[in-house]
C-alpha atoms as a PDB file:
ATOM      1  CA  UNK A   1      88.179  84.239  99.205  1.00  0.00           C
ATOM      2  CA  UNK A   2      85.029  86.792  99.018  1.00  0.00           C
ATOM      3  CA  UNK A   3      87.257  89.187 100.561  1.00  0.00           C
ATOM      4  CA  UNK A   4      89.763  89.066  97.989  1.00  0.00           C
ATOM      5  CA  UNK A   5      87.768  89.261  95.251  1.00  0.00           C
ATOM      6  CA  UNK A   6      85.890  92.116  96.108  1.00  0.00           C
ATOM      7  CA  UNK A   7      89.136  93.951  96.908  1.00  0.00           C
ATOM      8  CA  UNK A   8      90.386  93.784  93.518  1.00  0.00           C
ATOM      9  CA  UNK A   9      86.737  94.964  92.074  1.00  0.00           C
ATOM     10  CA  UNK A  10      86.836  98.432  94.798  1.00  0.00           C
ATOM     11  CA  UNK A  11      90.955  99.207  93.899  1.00  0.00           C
ATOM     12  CA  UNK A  12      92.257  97.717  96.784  1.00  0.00           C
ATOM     13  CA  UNK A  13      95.387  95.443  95.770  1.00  0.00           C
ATOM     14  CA  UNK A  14      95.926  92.281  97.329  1.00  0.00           C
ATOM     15  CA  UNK A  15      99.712  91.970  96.042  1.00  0.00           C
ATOM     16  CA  UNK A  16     102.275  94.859  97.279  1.00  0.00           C
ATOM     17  CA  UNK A  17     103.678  94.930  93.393  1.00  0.00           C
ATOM     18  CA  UNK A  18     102.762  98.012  92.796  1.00  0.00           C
ATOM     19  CA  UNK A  19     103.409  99.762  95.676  1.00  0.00           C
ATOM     20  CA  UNK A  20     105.616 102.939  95.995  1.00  0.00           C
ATOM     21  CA  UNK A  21     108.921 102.084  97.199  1.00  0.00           C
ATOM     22  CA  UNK A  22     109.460 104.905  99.642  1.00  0.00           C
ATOM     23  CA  UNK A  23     105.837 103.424 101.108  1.00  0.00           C
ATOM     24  CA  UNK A  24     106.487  99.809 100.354  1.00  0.00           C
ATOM     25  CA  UNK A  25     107.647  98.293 103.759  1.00  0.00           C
ATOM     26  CA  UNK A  26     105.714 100.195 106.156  1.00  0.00           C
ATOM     27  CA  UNK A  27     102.512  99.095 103.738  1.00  0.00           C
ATOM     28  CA  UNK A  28     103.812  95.257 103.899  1.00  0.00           C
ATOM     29  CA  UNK A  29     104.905  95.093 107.162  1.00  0.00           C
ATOM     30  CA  UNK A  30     102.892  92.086 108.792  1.00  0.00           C
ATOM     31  CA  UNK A  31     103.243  92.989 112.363  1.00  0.00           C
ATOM     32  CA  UNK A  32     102.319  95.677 114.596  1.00  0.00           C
ATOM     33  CA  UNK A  33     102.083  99.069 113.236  1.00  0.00           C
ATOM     34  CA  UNK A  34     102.079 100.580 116.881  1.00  0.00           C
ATOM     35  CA  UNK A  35     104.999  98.406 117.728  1.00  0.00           C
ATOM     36  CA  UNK A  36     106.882  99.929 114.872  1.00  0.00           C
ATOM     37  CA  UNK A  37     106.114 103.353 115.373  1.00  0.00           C
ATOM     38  CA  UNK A  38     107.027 103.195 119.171  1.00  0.00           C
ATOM     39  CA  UNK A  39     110.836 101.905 117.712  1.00  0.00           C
ATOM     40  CA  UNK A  40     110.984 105.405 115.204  1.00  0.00           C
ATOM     41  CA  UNK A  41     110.167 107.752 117.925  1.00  0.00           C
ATOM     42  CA  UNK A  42     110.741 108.790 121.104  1.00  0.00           C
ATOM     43  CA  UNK A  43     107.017 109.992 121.455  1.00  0.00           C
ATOM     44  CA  UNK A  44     104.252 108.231 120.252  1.00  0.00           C
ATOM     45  CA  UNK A  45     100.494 108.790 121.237  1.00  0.00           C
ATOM     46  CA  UNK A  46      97.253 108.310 119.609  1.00  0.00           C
ATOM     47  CA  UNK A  47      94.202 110.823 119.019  1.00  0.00           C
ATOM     48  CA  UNK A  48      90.925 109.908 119.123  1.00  0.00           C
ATOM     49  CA  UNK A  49      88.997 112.313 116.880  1.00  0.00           C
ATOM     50  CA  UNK A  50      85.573 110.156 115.644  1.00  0.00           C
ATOM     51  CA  UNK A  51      84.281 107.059 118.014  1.00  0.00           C
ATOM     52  CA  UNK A  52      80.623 105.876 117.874  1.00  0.00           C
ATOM     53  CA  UNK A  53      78.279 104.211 115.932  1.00  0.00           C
ATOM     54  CA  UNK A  54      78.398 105.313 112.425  1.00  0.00           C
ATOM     55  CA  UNK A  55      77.797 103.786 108.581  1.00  0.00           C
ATOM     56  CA  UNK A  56      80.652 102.245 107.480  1.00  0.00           C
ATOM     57  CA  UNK A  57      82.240 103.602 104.129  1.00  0.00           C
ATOM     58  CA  UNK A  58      80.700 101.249 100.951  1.00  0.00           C
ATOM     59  CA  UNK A  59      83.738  99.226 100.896  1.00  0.00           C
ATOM     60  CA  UNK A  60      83.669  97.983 104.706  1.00  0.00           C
ATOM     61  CA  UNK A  61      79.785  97.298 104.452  1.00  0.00           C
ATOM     62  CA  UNK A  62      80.627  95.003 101.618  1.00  0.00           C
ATOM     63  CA  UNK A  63      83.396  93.590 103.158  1.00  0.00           C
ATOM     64  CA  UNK A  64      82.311  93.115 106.722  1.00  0.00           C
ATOM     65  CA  UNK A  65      78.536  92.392 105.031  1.00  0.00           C
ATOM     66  CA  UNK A  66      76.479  94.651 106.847  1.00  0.00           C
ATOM     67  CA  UNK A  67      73.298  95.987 105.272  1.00  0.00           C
ATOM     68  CA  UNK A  68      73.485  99.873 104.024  1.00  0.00           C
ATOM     69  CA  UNK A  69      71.663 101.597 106.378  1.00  0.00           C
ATOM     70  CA  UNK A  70      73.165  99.474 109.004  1.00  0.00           C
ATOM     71  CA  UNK A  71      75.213 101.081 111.774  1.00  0.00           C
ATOM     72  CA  UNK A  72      78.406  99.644 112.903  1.00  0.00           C
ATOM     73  CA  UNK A  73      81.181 101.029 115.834  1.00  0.00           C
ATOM     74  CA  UNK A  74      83.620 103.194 114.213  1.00  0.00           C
ATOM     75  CA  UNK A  75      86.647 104.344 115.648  1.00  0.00           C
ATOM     76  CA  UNK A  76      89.231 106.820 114.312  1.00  0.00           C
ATOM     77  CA  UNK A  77      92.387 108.306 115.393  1.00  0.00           C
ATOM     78  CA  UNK A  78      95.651 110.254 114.395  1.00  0.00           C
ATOM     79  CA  UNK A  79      98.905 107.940 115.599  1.00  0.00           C
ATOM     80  CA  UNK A  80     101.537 110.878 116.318  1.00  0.00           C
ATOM     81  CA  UNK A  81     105.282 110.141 115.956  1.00  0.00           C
ATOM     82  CA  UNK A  82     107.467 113.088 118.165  1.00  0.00           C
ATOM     83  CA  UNK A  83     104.144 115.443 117.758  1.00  0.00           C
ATOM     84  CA  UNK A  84     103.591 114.576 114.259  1.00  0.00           C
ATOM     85  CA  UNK A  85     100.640 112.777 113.006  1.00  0.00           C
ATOM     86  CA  UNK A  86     102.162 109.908 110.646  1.00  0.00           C
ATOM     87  CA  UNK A  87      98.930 107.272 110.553  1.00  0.00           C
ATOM     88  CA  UNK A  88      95.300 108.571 110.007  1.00  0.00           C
ATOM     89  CA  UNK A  89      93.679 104.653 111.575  1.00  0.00           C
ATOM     90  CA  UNK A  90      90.189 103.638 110.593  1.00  0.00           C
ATOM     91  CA  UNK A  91      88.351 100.824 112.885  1.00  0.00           C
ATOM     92  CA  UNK A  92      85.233  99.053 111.737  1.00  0.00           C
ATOM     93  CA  UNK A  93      83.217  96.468 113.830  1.00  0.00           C
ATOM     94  CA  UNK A  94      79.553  95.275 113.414  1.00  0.00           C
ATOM     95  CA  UNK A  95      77.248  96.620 116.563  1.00  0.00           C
ATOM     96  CA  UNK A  96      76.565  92.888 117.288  1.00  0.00           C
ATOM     97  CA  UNK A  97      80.071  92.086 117.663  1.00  0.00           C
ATOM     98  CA  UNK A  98      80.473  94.619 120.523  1.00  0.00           C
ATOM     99  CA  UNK A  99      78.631  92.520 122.610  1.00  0.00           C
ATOM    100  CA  UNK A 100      80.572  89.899 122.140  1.00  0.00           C
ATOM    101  CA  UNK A 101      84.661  89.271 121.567  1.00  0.00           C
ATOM    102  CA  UNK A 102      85.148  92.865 120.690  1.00  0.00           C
ATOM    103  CA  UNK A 103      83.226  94.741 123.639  1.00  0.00           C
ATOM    104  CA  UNK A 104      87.041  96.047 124.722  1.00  0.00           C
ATOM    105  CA  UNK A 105      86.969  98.416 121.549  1.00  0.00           C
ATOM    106  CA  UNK A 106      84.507 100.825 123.036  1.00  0.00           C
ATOM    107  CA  UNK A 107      86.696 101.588 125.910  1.00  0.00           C
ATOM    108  CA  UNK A 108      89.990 101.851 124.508  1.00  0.00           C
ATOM    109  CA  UNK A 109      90.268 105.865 124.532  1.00  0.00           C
ATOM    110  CA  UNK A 110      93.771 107.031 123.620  1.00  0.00           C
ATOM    111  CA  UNK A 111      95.348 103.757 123.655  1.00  0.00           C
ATOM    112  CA  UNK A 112      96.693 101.875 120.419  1.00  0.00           C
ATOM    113  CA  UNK A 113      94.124  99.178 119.193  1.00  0.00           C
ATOM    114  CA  UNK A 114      97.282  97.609 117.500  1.00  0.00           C
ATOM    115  CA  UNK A 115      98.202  96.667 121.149  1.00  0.00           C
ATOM    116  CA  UNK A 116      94.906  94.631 121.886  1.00  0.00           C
ATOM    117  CA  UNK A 117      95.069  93.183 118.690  1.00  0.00           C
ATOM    118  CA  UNK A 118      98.716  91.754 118.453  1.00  0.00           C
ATOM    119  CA  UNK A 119      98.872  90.630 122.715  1.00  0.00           C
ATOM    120  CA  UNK A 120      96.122  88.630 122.091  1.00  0.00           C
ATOM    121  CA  UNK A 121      96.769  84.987 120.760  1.00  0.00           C
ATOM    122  CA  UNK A 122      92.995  83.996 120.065  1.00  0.00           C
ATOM    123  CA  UNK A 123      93.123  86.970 117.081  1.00  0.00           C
ATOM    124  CA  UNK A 124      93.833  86.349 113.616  1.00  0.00           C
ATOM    125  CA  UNK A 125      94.483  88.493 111.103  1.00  0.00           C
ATOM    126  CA  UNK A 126      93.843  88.429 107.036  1.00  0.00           C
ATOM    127  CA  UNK A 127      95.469  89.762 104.276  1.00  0.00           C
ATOM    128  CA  UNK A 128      96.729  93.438 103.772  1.00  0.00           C
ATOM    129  CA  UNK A 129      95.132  94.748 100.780  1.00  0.00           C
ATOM    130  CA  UNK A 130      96.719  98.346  99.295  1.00  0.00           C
ATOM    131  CA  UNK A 131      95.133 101.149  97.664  1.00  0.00           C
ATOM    132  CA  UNK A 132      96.265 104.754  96.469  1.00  0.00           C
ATOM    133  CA  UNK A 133      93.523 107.039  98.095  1.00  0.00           C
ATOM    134  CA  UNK A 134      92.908 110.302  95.913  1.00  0.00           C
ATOM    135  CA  UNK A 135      90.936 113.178  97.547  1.00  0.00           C
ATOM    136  CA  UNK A 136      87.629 112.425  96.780  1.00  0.00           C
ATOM    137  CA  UNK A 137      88.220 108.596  98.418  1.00  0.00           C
ATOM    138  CA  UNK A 138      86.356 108.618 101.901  1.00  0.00           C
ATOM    139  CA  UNK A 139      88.982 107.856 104.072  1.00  0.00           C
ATOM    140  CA  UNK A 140      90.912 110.777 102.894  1.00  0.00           C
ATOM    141  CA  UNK A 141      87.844 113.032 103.336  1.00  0.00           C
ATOM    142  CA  UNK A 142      87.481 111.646 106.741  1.00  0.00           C
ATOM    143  CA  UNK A 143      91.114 112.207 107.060  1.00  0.00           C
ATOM    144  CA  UNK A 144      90.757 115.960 106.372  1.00  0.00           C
ATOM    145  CA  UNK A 145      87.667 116.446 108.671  1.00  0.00           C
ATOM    146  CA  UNK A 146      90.309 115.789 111.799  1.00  0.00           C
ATOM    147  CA  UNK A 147      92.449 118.231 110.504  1.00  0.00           C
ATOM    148  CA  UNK A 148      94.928 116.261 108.693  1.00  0.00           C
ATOM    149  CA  UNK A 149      95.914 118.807 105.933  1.00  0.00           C
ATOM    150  CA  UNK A 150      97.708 116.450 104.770  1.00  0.00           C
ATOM    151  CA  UNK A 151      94.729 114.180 103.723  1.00  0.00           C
ATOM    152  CA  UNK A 152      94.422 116.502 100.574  1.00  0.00           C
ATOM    153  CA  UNK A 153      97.875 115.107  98.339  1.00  0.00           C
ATOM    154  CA  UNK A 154      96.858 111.125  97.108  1.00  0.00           C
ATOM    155  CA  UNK A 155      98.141 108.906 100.029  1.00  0.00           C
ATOM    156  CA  UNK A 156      98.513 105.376 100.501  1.00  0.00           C
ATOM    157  CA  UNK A 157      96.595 103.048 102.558  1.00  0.00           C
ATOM    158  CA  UNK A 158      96.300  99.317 104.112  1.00  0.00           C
ATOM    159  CA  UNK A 159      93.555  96.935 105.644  1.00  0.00           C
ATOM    160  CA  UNK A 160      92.950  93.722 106.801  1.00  0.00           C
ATOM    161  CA  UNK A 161      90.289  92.095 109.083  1.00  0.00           C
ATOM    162  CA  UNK A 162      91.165  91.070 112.258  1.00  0.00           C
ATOM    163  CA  UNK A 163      89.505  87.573 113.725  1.00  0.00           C
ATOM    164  CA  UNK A 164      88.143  86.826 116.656  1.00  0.00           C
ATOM    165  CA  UNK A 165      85.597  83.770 117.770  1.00  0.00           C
ATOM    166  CA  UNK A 166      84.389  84.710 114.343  1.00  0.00           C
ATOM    167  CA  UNK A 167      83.615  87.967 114.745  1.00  0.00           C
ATOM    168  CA  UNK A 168      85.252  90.419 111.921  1.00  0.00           C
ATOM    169  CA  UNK A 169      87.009  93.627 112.743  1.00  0.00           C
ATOM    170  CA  UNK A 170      88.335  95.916 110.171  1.00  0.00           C
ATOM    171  CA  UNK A 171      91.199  98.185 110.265  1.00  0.00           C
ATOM    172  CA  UNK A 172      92.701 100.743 107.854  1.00  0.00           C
ATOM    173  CA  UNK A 173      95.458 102.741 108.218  1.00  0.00           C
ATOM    174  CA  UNK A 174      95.820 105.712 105.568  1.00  0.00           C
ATOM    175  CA  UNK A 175      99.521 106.844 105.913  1.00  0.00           C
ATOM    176  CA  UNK A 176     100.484 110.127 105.925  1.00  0.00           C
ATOM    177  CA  UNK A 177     103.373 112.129 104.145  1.00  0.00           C
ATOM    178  CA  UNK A 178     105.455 112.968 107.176  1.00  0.00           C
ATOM    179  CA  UNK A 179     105.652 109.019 108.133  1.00  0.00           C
ATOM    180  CA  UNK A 180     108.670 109.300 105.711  1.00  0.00           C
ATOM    181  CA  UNK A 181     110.409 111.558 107.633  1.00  0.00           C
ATOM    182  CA  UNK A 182     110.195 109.316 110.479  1.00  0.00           C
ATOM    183  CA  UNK A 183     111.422 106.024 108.805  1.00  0.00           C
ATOM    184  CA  UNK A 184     115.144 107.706 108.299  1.00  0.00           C
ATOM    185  CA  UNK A 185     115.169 109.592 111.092  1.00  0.00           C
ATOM    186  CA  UNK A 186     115.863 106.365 113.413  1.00  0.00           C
END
């Protein structure tokens, strides 16, 4: 329940009713993002451009309650769709948890999380949430340091925490205009 309530008070929806329609099912869709990418193009590939320890945006130290100035394993990449990048993907897990259930994250490279996450029957996962993310938002600043040009126009995003033994992981994906293209395309 904490989770949801502190969604609502940091603009992240917990109900799709507002969502864009062109946007609305890839934001809703409950299963695995990688998994539906790999069905809308003929090459897919992800691009690891920040992994390490980090601080986590406000938001995820709330959320995944770590203190401020505490570091946590962050991991983001650029999902590409036929040489495209569709999916700016955000990965947050506490330090402690690395030693743990989630230890696999650090080694991952330029495979899909989504594939870990979704093959494995001991993880469960929360509630999407939804938020419009303007320029100044984090993500989309983060966004635009790996090059994503098109991090600049407002873009939509998801998250949800991902269980296992416990341990919290959090994942956003921020999607990117040219995701459209893709969803007519096949």
């Amino acid at each position: 329940m904490r989770f949801r309530l502190e969604a609502a008070a940091q603009g992240w929806l917990t109900t799709p009713f507002f969502l864009p329609r062109e946007f609305r099912r890839w934001l809703t869709d409950q299963g695995s993002l990688t998994r539906r990418l790999r069905g809308h193009c003929r090459d897919f590939s992800v691009r690891p451009v920040r992994v390490g320890f980090a601080r986590p945006n406000q938001d995820e130290n709330d959320l995944l309650q770590l203190r401020t100035d505490e570091l946590a394993y962050v991991r983001e990449v650029v999902l590409n769709c036929d040489g495209r990048a569709v999916v700016f993907a955000h990965s947050v897990v506490a330090a402690g948890s690395l030693r743990g259930p989630w230890a696999a994250v650090t080694r991952l490279g330029s495979r899909p999380l989504g594939e870990a996450l979704f093959s494995n029957p001991l993880v469960a996962r929360g509630s999407l949430q939804y938020r419009r993310i303007g320029a100044r938002h984090a993500l989309a600043r983060q966004a635009a340091r790996a090059g994503l040009a098109a991090a600049r126009a407002p873009l939509w995003a998801r998250r949800s925490l991902f269980i296992l033994r416990g341990h919290p992981l959090m994942v956003t994906e921020v999607f990117l205009p040219a995701i459209l293209g893709g969803e007519g395309a096949r």
